[in-house]
Protein backbone atom coordinates (compact mmCIF):
# COMPACT_ATOMS: atom_id res chain seq x y z
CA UNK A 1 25.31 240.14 60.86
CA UNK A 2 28.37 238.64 59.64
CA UNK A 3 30.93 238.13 62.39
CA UNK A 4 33.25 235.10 62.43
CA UNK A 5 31.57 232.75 64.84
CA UNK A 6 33.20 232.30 68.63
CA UNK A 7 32.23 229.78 70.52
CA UNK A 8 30.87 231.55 73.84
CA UNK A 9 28.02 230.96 76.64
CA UNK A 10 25.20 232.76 74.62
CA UNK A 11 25.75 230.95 71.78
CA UNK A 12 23.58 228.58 69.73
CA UNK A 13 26.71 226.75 68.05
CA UNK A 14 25.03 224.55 65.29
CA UNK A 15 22.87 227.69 63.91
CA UNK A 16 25.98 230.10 64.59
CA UNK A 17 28.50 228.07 62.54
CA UNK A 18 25.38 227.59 59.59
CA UNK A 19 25.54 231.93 59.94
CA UNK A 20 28.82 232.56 59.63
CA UNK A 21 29.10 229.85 56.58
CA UNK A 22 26.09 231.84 55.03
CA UNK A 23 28.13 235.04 55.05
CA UNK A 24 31.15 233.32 53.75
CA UNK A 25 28.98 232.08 51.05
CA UNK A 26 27.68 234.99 50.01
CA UNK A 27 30.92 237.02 49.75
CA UNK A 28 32.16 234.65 47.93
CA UNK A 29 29.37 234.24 45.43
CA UNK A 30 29.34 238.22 44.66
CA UNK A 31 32.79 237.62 43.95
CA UNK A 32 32.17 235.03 41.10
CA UNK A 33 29.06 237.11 39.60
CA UNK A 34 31.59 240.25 39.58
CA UNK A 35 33.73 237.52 37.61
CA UNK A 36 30.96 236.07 35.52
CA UNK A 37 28.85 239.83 34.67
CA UNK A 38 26.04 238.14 36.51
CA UNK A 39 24.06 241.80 36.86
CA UNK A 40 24.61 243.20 40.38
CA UNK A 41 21.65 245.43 41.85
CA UNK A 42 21.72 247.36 44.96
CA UNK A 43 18.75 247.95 47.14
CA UNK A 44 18.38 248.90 51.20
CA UNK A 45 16.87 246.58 53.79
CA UNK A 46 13.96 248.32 54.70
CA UNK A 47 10.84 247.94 52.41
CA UNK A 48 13.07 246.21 49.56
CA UNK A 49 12.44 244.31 46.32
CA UNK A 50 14.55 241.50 46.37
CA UNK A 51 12.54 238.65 45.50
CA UNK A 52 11.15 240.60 42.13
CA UNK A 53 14.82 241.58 41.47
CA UNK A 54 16.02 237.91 42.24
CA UNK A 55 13.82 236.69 39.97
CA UNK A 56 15.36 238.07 37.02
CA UNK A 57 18.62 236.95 37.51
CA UNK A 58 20.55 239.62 39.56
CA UNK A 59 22.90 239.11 42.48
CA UNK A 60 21.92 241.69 45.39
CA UNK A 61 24.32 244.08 47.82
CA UNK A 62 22.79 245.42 50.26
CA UNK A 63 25.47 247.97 51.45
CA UNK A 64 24.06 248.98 54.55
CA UNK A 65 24.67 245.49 55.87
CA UNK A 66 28.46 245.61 53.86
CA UNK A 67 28.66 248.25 56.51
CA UNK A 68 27.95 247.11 59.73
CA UNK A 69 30.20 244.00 58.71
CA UNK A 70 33.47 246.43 57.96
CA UNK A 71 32.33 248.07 61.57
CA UNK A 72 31.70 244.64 63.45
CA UNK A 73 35.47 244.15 61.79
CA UNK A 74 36.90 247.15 63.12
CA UNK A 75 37.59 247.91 59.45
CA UNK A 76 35.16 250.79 59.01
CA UNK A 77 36.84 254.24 59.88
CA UNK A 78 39.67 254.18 57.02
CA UNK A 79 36.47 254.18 55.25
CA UNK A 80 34.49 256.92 56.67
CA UNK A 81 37.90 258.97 56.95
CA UNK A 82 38.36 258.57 53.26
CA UNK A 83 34.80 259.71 52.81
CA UNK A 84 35.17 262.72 54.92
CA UNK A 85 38.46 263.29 52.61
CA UNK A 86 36.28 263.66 49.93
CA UNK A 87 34.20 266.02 52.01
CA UNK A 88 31.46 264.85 53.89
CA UNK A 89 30.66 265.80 56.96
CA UNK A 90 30.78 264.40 60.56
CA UNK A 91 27.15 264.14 60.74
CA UNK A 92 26.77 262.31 57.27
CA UNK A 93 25.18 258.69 57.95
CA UNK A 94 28.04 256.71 58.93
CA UNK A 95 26.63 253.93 56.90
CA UNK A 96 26.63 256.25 53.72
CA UNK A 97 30.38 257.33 54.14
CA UNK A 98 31.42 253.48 54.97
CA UNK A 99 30.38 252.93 51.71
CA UNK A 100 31.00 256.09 49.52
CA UNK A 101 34.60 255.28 50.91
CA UNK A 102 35.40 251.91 50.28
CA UNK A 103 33.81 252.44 46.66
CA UNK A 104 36.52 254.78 46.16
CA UNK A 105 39.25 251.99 47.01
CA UNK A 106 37.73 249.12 44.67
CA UNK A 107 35.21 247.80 47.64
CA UNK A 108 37.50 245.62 49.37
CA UNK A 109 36.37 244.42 52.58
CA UNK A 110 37.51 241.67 55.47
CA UNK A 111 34.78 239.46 53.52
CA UNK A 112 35.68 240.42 50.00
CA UNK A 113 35.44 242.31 46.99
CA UNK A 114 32.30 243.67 46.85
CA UNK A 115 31.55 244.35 43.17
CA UNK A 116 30.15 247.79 41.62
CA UNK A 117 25.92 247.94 40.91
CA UNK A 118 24.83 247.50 37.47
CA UNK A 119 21.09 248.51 39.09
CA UNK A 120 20.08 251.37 42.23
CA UNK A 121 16.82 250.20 43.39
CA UNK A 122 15.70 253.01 46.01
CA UNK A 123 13.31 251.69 48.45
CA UNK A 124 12.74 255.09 49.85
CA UNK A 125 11.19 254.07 53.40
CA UNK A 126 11.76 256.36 55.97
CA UNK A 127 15.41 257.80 55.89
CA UNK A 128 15.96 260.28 52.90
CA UNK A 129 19.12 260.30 53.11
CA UNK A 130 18.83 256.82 50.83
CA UNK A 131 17.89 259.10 48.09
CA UNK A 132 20.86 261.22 48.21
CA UNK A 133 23.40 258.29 48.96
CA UNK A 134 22.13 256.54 45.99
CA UNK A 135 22.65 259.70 43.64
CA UNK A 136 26.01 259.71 44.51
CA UNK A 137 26.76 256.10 43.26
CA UNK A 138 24.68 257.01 40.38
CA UNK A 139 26.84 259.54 39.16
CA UNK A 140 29.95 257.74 40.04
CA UNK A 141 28.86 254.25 38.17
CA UNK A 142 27.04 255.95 35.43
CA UNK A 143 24.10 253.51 36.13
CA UNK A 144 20.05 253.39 36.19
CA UNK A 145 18.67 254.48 39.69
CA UNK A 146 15.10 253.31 40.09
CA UNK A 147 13.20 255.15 42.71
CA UNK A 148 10.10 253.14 44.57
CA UNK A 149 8.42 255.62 46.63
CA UNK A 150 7.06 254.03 49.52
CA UNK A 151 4.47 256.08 51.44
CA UNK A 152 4.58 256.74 55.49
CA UNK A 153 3.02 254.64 57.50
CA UNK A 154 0.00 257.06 59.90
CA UNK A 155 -2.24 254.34 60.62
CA UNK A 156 -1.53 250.72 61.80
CA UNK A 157 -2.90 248.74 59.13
CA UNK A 158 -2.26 249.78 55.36
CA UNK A 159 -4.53 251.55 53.54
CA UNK A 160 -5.62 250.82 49.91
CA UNK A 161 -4.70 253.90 48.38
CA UNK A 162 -1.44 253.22 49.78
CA UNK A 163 -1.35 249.69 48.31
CA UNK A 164 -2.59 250.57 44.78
CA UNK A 165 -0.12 253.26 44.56
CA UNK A 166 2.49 250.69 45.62
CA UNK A 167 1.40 247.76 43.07
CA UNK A 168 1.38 250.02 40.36
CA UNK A 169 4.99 251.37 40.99
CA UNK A 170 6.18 247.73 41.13
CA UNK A 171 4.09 247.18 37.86
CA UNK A 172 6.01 249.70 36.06
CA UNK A 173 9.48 247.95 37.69
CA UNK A 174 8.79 245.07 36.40
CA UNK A 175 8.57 246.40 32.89
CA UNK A 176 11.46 247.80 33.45
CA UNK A 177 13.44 245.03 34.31
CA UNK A 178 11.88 242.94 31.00
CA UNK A 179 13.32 245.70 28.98
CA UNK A 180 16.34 245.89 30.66
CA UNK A 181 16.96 242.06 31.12
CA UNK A 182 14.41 241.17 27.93
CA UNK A 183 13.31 238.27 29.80
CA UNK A 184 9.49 238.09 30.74
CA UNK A 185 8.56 238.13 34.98
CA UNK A 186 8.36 234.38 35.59
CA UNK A 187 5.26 234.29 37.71
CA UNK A 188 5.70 230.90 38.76
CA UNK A 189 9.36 231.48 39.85
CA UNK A 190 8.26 234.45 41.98
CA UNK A 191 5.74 232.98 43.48
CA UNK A 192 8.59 230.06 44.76
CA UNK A 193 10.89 232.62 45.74
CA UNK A 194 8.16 234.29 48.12
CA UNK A 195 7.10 230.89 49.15
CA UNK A 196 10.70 230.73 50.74
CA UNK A 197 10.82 234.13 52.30
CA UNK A 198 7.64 233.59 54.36
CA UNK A 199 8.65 230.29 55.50
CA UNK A 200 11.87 232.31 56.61
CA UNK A 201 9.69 235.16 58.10
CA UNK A 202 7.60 232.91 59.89
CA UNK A 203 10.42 231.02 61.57
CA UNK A 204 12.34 234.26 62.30
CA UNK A 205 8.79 234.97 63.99
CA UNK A 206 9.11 232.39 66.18
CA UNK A 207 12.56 232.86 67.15
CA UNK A 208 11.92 236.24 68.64
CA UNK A 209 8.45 235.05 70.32
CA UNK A 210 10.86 232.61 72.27
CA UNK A 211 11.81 235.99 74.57
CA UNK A 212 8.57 235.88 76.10
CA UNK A 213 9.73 233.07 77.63
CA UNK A 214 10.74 233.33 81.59
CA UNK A 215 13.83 232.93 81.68
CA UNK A 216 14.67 234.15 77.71
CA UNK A 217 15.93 231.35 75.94
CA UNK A 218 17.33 234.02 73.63
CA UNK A 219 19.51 237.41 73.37
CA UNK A 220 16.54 239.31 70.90
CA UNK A 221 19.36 242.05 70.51
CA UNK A 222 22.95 240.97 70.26
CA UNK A 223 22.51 237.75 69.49
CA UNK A 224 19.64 238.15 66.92
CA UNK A 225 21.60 240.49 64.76
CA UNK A 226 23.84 237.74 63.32
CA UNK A 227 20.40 235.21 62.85
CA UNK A 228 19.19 238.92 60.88
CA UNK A 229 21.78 238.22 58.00
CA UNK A 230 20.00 235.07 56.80
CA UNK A 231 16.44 237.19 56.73
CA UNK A 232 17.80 240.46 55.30
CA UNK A 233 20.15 239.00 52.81
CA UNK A 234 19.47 235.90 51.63
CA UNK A 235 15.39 236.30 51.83
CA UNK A 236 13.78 234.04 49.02
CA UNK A 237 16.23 231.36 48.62
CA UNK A 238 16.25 228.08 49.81
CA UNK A 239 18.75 228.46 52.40
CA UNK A 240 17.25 231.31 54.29
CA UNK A 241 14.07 229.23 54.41
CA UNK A 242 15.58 226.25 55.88
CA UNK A 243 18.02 228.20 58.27
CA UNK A 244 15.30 229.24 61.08
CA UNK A 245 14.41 225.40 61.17
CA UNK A 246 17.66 224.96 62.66
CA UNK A 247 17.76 228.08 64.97
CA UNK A 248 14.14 227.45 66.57
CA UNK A 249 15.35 223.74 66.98
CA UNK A 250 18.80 224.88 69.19
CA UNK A 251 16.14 227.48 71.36
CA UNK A 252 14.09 224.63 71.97
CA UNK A 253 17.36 222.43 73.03
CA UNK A 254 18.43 225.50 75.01
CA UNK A 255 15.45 225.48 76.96
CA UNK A 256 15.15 221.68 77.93
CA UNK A 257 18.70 222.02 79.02
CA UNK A 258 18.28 225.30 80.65
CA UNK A 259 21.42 226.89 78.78
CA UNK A 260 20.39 230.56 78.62
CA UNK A 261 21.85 233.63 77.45
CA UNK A 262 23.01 234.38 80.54
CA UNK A 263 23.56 231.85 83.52
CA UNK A 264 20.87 234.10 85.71
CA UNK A 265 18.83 235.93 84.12
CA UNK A 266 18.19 239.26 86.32
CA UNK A 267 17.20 242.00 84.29
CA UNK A 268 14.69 241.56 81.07
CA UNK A 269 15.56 244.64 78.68
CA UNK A 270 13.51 245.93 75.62
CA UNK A 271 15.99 247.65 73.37
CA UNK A 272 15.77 250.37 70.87
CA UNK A 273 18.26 251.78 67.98
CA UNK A 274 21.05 250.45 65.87
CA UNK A 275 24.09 248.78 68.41
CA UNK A 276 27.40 249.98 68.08
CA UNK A 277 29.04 247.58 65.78
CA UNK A 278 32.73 248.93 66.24
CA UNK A 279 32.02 248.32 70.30
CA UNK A 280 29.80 245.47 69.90
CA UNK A 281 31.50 242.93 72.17
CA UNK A 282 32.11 246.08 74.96
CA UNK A 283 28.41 247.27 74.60
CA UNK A 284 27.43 243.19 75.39
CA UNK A 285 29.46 242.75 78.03
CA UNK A 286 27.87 245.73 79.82
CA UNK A 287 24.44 243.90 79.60
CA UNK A 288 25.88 240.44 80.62
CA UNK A 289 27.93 241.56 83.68
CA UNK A 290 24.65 242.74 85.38
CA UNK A 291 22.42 240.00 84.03
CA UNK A 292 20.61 241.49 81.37
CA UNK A 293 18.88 240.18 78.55
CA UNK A 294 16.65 241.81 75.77
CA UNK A 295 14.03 239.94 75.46
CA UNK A 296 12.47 242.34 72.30
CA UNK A 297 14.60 245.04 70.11
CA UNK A 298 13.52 247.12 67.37
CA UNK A 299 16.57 247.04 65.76
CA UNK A 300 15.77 243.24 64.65
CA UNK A 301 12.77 245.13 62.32
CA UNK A 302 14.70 247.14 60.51
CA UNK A 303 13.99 244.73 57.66
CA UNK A 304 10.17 244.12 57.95
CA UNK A 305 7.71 244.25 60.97
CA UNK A 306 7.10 239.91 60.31
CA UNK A 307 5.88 239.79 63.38
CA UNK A 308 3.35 242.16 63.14
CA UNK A 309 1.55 240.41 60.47
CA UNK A 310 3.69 242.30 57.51
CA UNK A 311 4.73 238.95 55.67
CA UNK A 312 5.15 237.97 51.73
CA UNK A 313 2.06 235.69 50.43
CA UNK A 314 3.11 233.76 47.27
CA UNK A 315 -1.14 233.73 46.44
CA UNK A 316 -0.93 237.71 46.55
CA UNK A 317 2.62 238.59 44.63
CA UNK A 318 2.52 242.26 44.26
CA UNK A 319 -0.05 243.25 46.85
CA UNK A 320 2.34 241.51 49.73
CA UNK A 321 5.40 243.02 48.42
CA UNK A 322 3.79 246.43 48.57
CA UNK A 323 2.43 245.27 51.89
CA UNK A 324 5.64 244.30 53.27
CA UNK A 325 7.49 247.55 52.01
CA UNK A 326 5.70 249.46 54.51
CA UNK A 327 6.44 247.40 57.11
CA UNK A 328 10.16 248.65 57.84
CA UNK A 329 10.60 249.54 61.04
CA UNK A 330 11.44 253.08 60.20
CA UNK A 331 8.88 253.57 57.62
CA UNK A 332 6.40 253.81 61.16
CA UNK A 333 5.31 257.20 62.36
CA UNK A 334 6.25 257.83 65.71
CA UNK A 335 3.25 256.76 67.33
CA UNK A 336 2.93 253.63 66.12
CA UNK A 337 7.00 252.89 66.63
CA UNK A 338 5.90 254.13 70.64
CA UNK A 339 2.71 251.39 70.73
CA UNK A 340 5.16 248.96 69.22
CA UNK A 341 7.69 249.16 72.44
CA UNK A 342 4.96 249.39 74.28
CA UNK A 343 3.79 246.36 73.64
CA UNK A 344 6.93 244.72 73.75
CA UNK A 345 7.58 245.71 77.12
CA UNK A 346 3.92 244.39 78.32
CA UNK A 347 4.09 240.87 75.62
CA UNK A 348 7.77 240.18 77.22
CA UNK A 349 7.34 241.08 80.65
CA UNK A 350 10.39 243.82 80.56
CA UNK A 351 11.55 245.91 83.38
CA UNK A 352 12.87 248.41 81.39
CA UNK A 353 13.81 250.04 78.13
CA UNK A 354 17.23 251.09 76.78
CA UNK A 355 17.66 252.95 73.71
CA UNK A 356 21.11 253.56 72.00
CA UNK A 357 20.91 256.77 69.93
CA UNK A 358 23.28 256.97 66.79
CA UNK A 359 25.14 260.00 66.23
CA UNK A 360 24.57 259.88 62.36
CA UNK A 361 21.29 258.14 62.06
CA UNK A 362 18.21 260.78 62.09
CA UNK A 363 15.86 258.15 61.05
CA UNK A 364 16.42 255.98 63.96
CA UNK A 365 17.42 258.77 66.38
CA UNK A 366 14.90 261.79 66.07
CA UNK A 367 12.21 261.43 68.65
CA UNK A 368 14.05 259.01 71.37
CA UNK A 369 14.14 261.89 73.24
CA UNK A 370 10.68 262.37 73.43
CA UNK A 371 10.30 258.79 73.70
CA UNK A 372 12.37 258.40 76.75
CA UNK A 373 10.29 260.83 78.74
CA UNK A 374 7.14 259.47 77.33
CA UNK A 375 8.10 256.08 78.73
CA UNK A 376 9.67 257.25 81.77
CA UNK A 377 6.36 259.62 82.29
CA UNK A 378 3.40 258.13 80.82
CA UNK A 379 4.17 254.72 80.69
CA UNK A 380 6.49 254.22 84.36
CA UNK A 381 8.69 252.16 82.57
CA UNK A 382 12.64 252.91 83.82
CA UNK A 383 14.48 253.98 80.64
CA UNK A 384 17.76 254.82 80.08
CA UNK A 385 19.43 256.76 76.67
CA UNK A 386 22.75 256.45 75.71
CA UNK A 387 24.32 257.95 72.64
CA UNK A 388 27.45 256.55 70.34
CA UNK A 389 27.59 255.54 66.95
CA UNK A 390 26.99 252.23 64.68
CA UNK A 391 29.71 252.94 62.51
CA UNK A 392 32.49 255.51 64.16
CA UNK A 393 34.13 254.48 66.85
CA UNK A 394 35.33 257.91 67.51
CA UNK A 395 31.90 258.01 69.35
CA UNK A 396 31.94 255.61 71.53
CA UNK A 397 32.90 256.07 75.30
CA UNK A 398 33.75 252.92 77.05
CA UNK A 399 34.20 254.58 80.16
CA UNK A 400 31.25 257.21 80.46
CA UNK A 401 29.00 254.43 79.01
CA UNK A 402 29.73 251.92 81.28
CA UNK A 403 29.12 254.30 84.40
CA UNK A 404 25.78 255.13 83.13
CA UNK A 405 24.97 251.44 82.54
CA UNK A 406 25.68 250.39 85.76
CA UNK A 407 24.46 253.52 87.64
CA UNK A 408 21.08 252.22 85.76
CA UNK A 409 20.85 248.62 86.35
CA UNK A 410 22.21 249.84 90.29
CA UNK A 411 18.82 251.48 90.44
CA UNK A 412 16.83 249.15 89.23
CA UNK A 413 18.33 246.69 91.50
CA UNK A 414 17.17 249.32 94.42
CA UNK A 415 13.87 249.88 92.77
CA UNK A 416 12.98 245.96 92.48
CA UNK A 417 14.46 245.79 96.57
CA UNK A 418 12.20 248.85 97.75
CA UNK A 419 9.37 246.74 96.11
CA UNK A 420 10.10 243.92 97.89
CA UNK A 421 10.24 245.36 101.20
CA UNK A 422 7.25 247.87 100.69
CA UNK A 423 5.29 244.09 99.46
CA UNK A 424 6.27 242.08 102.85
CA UNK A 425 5.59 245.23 104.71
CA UNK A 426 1.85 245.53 103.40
């Protein structure tokens, strides 16, 4: 989500460049609010409360995406090696030792200084290992950790207990934050600031719609993890909401001039799990050299299921905000996460499913074993697992990778011929 921008094929180079300034911006700013005391708060992507926490006056760090920009920099493993110097394990969440170890050398990053949090707000939504990774920086900063419990998602829509239980948490937050901040909840404010993050949702809706499209005028997986920054980071301001304008303008441009991810589009992928950030140009080039595009990813959700109707209201404050916050991706039970790629593979006409499994991640990991066989089985849908890591790149195996990739998209090349024949035949 924050890469310097290159200029290459897949590329939409107006809304890129806008991206990458974005992340500039915003590395810079938490550098001048370190400078000024402006109160920092850290929260998670998933199911979070930024535009309640925005609205009294706090800068937010979200250091699960701090992470995957130190990985996508190749600067993550002295950080993880320190952490695993202080003595956690090889199967801690690589995204929780990132940042346990650059705490420990004054949070310097390729972006910036990343300043300590004055506020933990725990957004527990499906991983528990949030709760334990924000103890730890707790005790080390000596600051308040506010827990908001968000329940499991079992059934597709929310239910009301659910929602009540939810409201009254963020009632009690709020109070908290008056006390803390003695300022009152501006109710007008809040409702702007949500104002802005569903026009952002709804045009980060549209940009991953475009993948129905034949051919995809997008990349729902590589590429639409650096248009995720605006979305997951910047949510309720006035730049996020204007930023989408300009993205769904370049996919329209990239249609009438039939620029497309890539120049023939042969395989349409749906893709599950976290990418590799260390290997992320590697892991794309294995899609592009056999003509495959995703067309839908999961990954993309991480930070609210917008598409599937879970999007801020400004006319219903604290009942969308609880709404939303059990929209995360990984806040789903397993059977609704399977109907989800199920319908993206129907919705976007796929031909098959890859999921990359993450060494340290059990939330996004557990059950894509099942999953595979349950496509592969029930569903008929060619799926293939690989395994690495999204912040180690001890894990990831070019080579051994690579041969699986292309052993796959070699039979689904054979597949798609034997259906040819076998349809002229008949």
């Amino acid at each position: 989500m924050g890469e310097t921008a290159t200029t290459e094929p897949g590329f939409l180079t107006t809304a890129r460049e806008r991206q990458r300034q974005m992340v500039e911006e915003y590395y810079a700013g938490l550098a001048d609010a370190g400078g000024a005391k402006k109160p920092i708060a850290y929260m998670f992507v998933g199911g979070n409360l930024t535009e309640i926490v925005r609205s009294f006056g706090y800068e937010v760090v979200f250091p699960e995406i701090v992470a995957l920009n130190c990985a996508i920099k190749h600067a993550s493993l002295p950080n993880i090696l320190n952490a695993e110097s202080q003595g956690y394990g090889l199967d801690v969440c690589g995204y929780v030792k990132n940042d346990l170890g650059l705490q420990e050398i004054g949070g310097q990053t390729p972006f910036g200084r990343v300043p300590p949090p004055d506020l933990l707000v725990c957004s527990f939504s499906g991983c528990y290992i949030y709760v334990k990774w924000w103890e730890a920086l707790a005790e080390k900063y000596g600051c308040p950790l506010v827990m908001f419990d968000v329940p499991y998602m079992r059934d597709a829509l929310p239910q009301p207990e659910d929602i009540q239980y939810l409201v009254a948490q963020l009632h009690e937050f709020v109070a908290l934050l008056e006390k803390t901040t003695g300022r009152s909840l501006d109710l007008a404010e809040l409702r702007r600031t949500l104002a802005n993050s569903r026009q952002a949702e709804q045009g980060w809706v549209d940009y991953l719609a475009s993948g129905r499209r034949h051919p995809s005028p997008i990349e729902a997986y590589f590429e639409a993890v650096f248009y995720m920054f605006p979305i997951n980071v910047l949510r309720g301001t006035k730049a996020a909401a204007e930023f989408y304008a300009t993205v769904n303008a370049e996919v329209d441009e990239r249609v009438r001039t039939g620029r497309y991810p890539v120049p023939e589009e042969k395989f349409r992928l749906v893709v599950e799990g976290v990418p590799p950030y260390p290997s992320y140009r590697t892991f794309w080039d294995f899609f592009r050299k056999w003509g495959a595009v995703s067309v839908a990813a999961t990954y993309p959700k991480v930070g609210g299921l917008f598409d599937r109707g879970f999007l801020h209201d400004p006319a219903r404050p604290m009942e969308s905000i609880a709404e939303y916050s059990l929209g995360a991706y990984v806040n789903q039970s397993w059977p609704l996460r399977r109907k989800i790629i199920e319908d993206y593979v129907r919705e976007f006409g796929a031909d098959a499913v890859l999921i990359h499994g993450i060494k340290s991640c059990r939330s996004f990991t557990a059950g894509q074993g099942d999953l595979r066989d349950w496509l592969i089985h029930d569903l008929g849908v060619p799926t293939l697992y690989i395994e690495s890591d999204h912040e180690d790149p001890r894990y990831f195996a070019p080579a051994q990778i690579k041969n699986r990739m292309d052993a796959f998209f070699e039979s689904l090349q054979q597949r798609r011929g034997a259906s040819a024949i076998a349809t002229v035949t008949a």
